[in-house]
Every structure is written in C-alpha cells, then in structure tokens.
C-alpha atoms as a PDB file:
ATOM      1  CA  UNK A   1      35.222   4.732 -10.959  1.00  0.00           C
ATOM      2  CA  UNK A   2      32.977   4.885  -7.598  1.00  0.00           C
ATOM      3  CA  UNK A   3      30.893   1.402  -6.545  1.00  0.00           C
ATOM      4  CA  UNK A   4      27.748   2.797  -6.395  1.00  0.00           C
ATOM      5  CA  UNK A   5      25.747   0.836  -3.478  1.00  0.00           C
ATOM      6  CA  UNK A   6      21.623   1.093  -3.550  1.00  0.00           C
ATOM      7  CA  UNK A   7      19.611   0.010  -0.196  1.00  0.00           C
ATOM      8  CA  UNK A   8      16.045   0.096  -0.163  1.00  0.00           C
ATOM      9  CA  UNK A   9      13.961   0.050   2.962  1.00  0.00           C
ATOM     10  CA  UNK A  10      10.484  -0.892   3.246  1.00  0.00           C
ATOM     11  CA  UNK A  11       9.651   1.968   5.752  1.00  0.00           C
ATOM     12  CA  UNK A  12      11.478   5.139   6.917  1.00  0.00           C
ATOM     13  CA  UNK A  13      10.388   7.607   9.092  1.00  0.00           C
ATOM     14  CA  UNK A  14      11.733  10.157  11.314  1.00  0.00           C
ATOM     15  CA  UNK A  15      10.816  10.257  14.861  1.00  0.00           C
ATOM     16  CA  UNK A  16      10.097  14.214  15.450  1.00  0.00           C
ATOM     17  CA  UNK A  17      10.276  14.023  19.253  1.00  0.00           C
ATOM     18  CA  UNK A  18      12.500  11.331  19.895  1.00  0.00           C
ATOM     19  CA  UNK A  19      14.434  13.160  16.888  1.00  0.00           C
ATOM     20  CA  UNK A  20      15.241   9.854  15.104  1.00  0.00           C
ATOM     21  CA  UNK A  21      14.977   7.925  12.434  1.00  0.00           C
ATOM     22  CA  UNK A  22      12.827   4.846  12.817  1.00  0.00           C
ATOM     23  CA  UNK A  23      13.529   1.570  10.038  1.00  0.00           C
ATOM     24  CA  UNK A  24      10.986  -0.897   9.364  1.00  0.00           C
ATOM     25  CA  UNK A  25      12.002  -4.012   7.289  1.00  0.00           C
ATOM     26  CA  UNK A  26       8.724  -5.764   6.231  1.00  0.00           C
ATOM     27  CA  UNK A  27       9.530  -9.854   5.544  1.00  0.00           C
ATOM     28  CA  UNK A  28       6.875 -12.713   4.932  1.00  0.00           C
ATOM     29  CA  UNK A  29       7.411 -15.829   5.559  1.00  0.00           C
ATOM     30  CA  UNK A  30       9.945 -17.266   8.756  1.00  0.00           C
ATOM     31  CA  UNK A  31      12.638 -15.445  10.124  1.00  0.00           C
ATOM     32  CA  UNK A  32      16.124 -15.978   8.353  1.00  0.00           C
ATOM     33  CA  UNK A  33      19.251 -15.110  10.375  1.00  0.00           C
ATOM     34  CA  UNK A  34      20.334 -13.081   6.973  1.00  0.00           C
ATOM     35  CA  UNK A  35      17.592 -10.738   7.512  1.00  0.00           C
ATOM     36  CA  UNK A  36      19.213  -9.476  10.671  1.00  0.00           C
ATOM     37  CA  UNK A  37      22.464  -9.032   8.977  1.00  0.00           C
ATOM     38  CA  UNK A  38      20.957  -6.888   6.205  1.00  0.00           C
ATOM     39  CA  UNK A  39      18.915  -4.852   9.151  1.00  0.00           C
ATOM     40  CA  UNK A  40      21.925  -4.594  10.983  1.00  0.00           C
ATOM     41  CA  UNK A  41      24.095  -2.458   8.012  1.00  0.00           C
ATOM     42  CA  UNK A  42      21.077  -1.062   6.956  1.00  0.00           C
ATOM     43  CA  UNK A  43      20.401   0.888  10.136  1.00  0.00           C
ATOM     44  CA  UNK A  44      24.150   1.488  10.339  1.00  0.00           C
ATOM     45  CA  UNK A  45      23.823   3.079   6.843  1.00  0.00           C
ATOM     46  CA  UNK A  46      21.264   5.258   8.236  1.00  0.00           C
ATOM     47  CA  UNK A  47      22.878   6.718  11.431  1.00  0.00           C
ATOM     48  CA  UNK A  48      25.765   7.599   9.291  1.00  0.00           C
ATOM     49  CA  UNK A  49      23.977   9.802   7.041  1.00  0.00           C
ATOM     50  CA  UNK A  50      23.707  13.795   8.214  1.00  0.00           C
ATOM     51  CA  UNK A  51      21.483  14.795  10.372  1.00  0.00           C
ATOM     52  CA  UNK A  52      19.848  17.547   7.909  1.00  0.00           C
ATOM     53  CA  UNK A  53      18.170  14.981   5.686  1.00  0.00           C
END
C-alpha cells in the first residue's frame, strides 16, 4: 500500500515572468532551525513537480 505524504504551504504562487514558483512559509513567534528544514524539502517537493501544474 502507497505512504501517502500531505504538505501544506501557507502561500504558493507562480511567478509568470520569472516563470516560477514562489513559497512563502508564514511562522510567528522566533525562528527555529526546524523551520528551515521543513522549507528546505518543501521547496524541493515543489521543483520536482511538472512544470504543467
């Protein structure tokens, strides 16, 4: 049976003439270094995804 792995972002957007996608993580309160560790595989989550979504 597949692991089926959920990541939610605060903000996603696509960059039309940089032709990107652009990743905003929202956080309140002081920065943890476990917040850059989630960023990190999140945004490598996104540039694996195809470039028709």
């Amino acid at each position: 049976m597949p692991i089926e792995i959920i990541i939610k972002q605060d903000l996603l957007f696509y960059h039309l003439k940089l032709r990107c996608y652009v990743v905003i993580e929202l956080k309140k309160g002081r920065l943890l270094p476990e917040y850059a560790g989630k960023l990190n595989f999140s945004l490598s989550v996104v540039d694996d995804k195809p470039s028709w979504l």
